[in-house]
N, C-alpha and C. Protein backbone atom coordinates (compact mmCIF):
# COMPACT_ATOMS: atom_id res chain seq x y z
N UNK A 1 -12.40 -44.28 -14.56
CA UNK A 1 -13.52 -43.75 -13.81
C UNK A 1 -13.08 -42.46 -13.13
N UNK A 2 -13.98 -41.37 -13.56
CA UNK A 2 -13.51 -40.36 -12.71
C UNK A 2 -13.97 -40.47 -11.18
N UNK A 3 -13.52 -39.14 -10.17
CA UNK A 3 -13.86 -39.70 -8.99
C UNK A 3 -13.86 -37.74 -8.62
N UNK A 4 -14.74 -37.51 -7.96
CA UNK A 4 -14.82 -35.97 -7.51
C UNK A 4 -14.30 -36.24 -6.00
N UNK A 5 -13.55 -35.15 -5.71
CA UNK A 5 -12.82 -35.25 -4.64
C UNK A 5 -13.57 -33.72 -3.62
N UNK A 6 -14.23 -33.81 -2.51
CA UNK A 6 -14.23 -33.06 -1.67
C UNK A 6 -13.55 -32.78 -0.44
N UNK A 7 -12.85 -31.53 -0.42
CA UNK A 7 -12.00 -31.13 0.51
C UNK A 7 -12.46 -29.97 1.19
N UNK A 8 -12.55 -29.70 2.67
CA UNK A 8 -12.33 -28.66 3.39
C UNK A 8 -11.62 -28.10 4.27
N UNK A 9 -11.20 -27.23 3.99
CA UNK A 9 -10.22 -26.67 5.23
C UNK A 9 -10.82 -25.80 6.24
N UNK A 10 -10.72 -25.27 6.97
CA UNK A 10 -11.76 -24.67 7.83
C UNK A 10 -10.60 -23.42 8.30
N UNK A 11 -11.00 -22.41 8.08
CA UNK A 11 -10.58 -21.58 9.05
C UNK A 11 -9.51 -21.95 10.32
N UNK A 12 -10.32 -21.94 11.43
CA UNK A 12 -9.87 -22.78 12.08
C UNK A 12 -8.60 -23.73 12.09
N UNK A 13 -8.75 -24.92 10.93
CA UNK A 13 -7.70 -25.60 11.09
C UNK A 13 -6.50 -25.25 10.40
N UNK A 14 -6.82 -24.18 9.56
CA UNK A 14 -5.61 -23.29 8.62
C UNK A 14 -4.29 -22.63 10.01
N UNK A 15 -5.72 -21.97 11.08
CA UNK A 15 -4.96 -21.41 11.85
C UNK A 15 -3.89 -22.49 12.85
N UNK A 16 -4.71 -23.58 12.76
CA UNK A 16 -3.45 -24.55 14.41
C UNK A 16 -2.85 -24.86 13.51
N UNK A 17 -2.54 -24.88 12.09
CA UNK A 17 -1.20 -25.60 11.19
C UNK A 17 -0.85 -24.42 11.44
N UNK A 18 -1.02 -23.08 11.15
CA UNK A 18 0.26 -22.53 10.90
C UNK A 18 0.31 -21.82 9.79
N UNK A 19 -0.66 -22.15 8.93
CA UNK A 19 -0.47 -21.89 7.66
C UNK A 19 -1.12 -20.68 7.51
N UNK A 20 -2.12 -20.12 8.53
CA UNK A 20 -2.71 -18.83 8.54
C UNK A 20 -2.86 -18.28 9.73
N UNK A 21 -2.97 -16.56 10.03
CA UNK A 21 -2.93 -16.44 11.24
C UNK A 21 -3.14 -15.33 11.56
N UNK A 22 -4.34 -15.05 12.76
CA UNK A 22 -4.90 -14.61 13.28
C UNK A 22 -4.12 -12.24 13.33
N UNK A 23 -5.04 -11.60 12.67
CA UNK A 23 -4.15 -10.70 13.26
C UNK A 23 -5.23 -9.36 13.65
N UNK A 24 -5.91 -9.89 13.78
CA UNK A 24 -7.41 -8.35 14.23
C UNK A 24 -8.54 -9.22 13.82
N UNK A 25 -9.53 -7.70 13.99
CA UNK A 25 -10.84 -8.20 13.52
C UNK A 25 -11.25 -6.34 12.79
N UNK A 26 -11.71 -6.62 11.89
CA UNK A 26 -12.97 -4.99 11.31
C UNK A 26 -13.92 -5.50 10.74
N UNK A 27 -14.84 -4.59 11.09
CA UNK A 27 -15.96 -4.68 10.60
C UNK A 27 -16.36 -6.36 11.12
N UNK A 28 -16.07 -6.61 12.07
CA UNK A 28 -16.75 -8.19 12.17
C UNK A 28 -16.46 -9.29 11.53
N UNK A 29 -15.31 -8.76 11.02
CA UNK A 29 -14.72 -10.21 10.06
C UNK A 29 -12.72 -9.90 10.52
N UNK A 30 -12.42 -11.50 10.84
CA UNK A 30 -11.26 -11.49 11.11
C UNK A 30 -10.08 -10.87 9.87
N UNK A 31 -8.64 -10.40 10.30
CA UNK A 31 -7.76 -9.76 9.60
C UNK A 31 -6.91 -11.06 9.77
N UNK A 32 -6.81 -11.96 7.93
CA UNK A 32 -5.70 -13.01 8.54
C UNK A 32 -4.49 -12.97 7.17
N UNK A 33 -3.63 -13.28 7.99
CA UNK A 33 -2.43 -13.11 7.15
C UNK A 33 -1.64 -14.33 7.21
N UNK A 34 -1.44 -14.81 5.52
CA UNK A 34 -0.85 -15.60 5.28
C UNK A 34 0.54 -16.31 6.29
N UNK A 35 1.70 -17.58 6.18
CA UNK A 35 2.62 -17.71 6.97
C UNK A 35 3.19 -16.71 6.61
N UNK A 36 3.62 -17.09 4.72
CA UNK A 36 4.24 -15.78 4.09
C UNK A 36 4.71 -14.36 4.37
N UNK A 37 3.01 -14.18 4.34
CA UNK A 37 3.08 -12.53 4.47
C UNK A 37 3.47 -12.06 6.32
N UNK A 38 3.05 -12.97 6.67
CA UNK A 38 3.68 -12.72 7.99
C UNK A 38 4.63 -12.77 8.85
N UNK A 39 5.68 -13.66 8.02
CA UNK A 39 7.00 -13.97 8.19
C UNK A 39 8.15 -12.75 7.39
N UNK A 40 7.16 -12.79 6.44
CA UNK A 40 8.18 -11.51 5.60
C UNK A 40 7.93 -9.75 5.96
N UNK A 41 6.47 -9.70 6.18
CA UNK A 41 6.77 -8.23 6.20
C UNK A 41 6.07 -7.62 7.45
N UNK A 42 6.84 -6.48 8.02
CA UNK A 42 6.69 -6.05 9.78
C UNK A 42 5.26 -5.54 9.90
N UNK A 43 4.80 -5.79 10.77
CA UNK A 43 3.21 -5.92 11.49
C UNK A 43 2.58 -3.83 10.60
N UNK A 44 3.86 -3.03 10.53
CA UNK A 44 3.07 -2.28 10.39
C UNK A 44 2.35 -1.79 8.77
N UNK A 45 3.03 -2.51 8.01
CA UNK A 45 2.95 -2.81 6.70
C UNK A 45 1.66 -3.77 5.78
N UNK A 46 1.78 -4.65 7.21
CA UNK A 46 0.45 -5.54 7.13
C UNK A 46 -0.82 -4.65 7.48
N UNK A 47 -0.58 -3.72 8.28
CA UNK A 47 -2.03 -2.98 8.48
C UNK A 47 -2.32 -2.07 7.24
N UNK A 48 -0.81 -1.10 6.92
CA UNK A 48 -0.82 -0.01 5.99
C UNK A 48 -2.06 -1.24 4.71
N UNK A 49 -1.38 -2.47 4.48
CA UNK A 49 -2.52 -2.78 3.23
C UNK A 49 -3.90 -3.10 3.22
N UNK A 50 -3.88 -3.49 4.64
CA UNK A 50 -5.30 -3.83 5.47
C UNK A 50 -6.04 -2.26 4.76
N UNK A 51 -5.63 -1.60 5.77
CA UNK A 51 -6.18 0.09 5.49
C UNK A 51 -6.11 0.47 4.05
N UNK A 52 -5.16 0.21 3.40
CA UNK A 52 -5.31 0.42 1.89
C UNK A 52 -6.68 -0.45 1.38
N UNK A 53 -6.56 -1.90 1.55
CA UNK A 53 -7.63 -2.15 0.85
C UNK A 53 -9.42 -1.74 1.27
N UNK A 54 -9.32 -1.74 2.63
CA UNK A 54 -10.38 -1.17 2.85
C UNK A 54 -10.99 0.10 2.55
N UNK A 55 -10.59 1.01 2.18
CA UNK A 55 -10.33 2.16 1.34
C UNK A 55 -11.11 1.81 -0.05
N UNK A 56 -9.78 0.80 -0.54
CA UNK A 56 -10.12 0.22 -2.24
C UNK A 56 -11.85 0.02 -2.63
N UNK A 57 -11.76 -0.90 -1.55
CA UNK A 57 -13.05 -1.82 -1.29
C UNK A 57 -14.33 -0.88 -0.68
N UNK A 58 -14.25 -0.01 -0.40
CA UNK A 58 -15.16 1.05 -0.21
C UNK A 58 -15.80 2.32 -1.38
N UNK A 59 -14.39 2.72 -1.81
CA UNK A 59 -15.00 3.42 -2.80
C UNK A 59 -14.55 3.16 -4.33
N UNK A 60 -13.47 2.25 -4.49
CA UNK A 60 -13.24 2.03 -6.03
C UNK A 60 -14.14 0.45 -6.45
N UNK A 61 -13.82 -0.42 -5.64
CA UNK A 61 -14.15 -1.63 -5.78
C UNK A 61 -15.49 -1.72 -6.76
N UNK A 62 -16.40 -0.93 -5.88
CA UNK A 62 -18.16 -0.99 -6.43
C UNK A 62 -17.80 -0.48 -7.71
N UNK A 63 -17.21 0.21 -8.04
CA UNK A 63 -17.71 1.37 -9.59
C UNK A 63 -16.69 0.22 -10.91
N UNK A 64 -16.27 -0.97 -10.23
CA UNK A 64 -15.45 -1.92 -11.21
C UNK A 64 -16.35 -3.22 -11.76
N UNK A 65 -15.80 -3.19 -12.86
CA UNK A 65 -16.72 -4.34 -13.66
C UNK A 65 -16.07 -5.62 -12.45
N UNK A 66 -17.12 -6.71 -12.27
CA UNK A 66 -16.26 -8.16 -11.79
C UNK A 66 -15.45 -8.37 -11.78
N UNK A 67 -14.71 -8.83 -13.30
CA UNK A 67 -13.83 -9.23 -13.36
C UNK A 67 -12.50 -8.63 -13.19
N UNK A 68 -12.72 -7.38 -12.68
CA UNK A 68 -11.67 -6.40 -12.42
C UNK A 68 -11.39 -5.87 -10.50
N UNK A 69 -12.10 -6.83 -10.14
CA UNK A 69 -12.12 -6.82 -8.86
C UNK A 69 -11.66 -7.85 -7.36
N UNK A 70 -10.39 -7.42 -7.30
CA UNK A 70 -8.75 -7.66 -7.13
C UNK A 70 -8.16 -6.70 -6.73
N UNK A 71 -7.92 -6.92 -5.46
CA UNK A 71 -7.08 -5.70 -4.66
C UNK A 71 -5.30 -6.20 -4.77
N UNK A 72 -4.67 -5.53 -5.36
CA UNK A 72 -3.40 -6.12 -5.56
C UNK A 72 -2.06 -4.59 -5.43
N UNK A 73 -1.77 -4.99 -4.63
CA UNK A 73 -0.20 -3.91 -4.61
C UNK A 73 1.41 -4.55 -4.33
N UNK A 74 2.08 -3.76 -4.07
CA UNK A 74 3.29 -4.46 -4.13
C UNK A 74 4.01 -4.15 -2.74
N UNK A 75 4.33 -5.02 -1.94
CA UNK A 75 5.07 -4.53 -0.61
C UNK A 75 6.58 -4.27 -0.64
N UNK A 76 6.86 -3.91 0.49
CA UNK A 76 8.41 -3.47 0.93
C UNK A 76 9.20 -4.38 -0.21
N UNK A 77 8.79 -5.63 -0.22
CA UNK A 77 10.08 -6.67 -0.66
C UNK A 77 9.70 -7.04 -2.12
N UNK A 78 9.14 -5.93 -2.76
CA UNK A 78 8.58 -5.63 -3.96
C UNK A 78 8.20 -7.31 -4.56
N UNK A 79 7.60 -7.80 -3.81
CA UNK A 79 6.54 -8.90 -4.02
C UNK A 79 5.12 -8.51 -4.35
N UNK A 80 4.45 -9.16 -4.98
CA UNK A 80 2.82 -8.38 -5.28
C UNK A 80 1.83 -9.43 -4.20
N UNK A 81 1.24 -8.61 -3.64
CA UNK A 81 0.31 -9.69 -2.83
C UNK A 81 -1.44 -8.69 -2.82
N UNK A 82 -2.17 -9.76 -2.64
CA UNK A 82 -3.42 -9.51 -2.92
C UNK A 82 -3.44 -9.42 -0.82
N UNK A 83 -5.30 -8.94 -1.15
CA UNK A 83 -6.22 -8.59 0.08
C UNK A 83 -7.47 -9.30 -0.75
N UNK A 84 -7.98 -10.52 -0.05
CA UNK A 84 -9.01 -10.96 -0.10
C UNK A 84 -10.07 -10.81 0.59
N UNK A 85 -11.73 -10.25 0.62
CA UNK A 85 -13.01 -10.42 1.23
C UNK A 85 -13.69 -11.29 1.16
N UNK A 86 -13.30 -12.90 1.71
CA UNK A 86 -14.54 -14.04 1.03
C UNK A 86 -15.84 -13.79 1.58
N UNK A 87 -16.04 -12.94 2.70
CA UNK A 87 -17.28 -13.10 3.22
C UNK A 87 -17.33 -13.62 4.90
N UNK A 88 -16.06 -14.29 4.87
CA UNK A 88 -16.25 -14.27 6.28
C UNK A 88 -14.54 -14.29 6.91
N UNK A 89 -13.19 -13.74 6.08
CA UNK A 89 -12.42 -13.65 6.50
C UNK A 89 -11.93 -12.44 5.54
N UNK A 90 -10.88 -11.59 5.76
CA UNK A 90 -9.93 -10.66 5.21
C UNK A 90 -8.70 -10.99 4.59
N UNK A 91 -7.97 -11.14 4.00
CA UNK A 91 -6.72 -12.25 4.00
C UNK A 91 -6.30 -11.75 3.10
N UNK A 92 -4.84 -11.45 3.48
CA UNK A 92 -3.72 -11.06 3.10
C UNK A 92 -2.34 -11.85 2.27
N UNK A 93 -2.19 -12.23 0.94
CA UNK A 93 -1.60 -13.13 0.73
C UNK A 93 -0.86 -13.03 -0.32
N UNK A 94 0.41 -13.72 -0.75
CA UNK A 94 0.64 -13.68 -2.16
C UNK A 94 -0.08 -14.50 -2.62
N UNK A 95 -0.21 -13.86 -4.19
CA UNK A 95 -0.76 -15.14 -5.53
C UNK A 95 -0.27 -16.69 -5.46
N UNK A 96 1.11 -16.68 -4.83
CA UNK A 96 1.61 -17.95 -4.81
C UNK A 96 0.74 -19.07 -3.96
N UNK A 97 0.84 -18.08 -2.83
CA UNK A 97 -0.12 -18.60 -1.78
C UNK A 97 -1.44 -18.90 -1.42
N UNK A 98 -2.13 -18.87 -3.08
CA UNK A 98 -4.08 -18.99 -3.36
C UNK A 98 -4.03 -20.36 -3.54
């Protein structure tokens, strides 16, 4: 018998584990950054991609087919980590960490 499993995590409870965490707000939607990304790379690096993707996401993003729309670069510790917009958070993360 199969069995569908519903799970939610909330914002919120991402942040009191630990597992995500709080680092601004633009445009009305919070700036959150993985444990990861926040353990590994210095606060000003985390903005430089913030600001990069918002950039991305302003004027390249729109003119991209769907499925090509993925903000992805590579930081200091030549790791590749994405910038996510779900709609109601910003988030900064490696692939490992989706």
């Amino acid at each position: 018998m199969e069995k569908n499993v519903i799970f939610e995590y909330t914002l919120s409870e991402a942040i009191e584990d630990g597992v995500l965490h709080p680092l601004g707000w633009v445009n009305g939607k919070p700036l959150i950054g993985t444990a990861g990304t926040v353990g590994d790379l210095p606060a000003e690096e985390r903005q430089r991609l913030f600001a990069d993707f918002l950039v991305w996401q302003k004027d390249v993003e729109p003119t991209l087919p769907e499925e090509d729309r993925m903000f992805s670069a590579t930081a200091s510790n030549n790791q590749k980590v994405w910038v996510i917009d779900d709609g109601s958070a910003i988030t900064l993360l490696y692939p490992s960490e989706y």
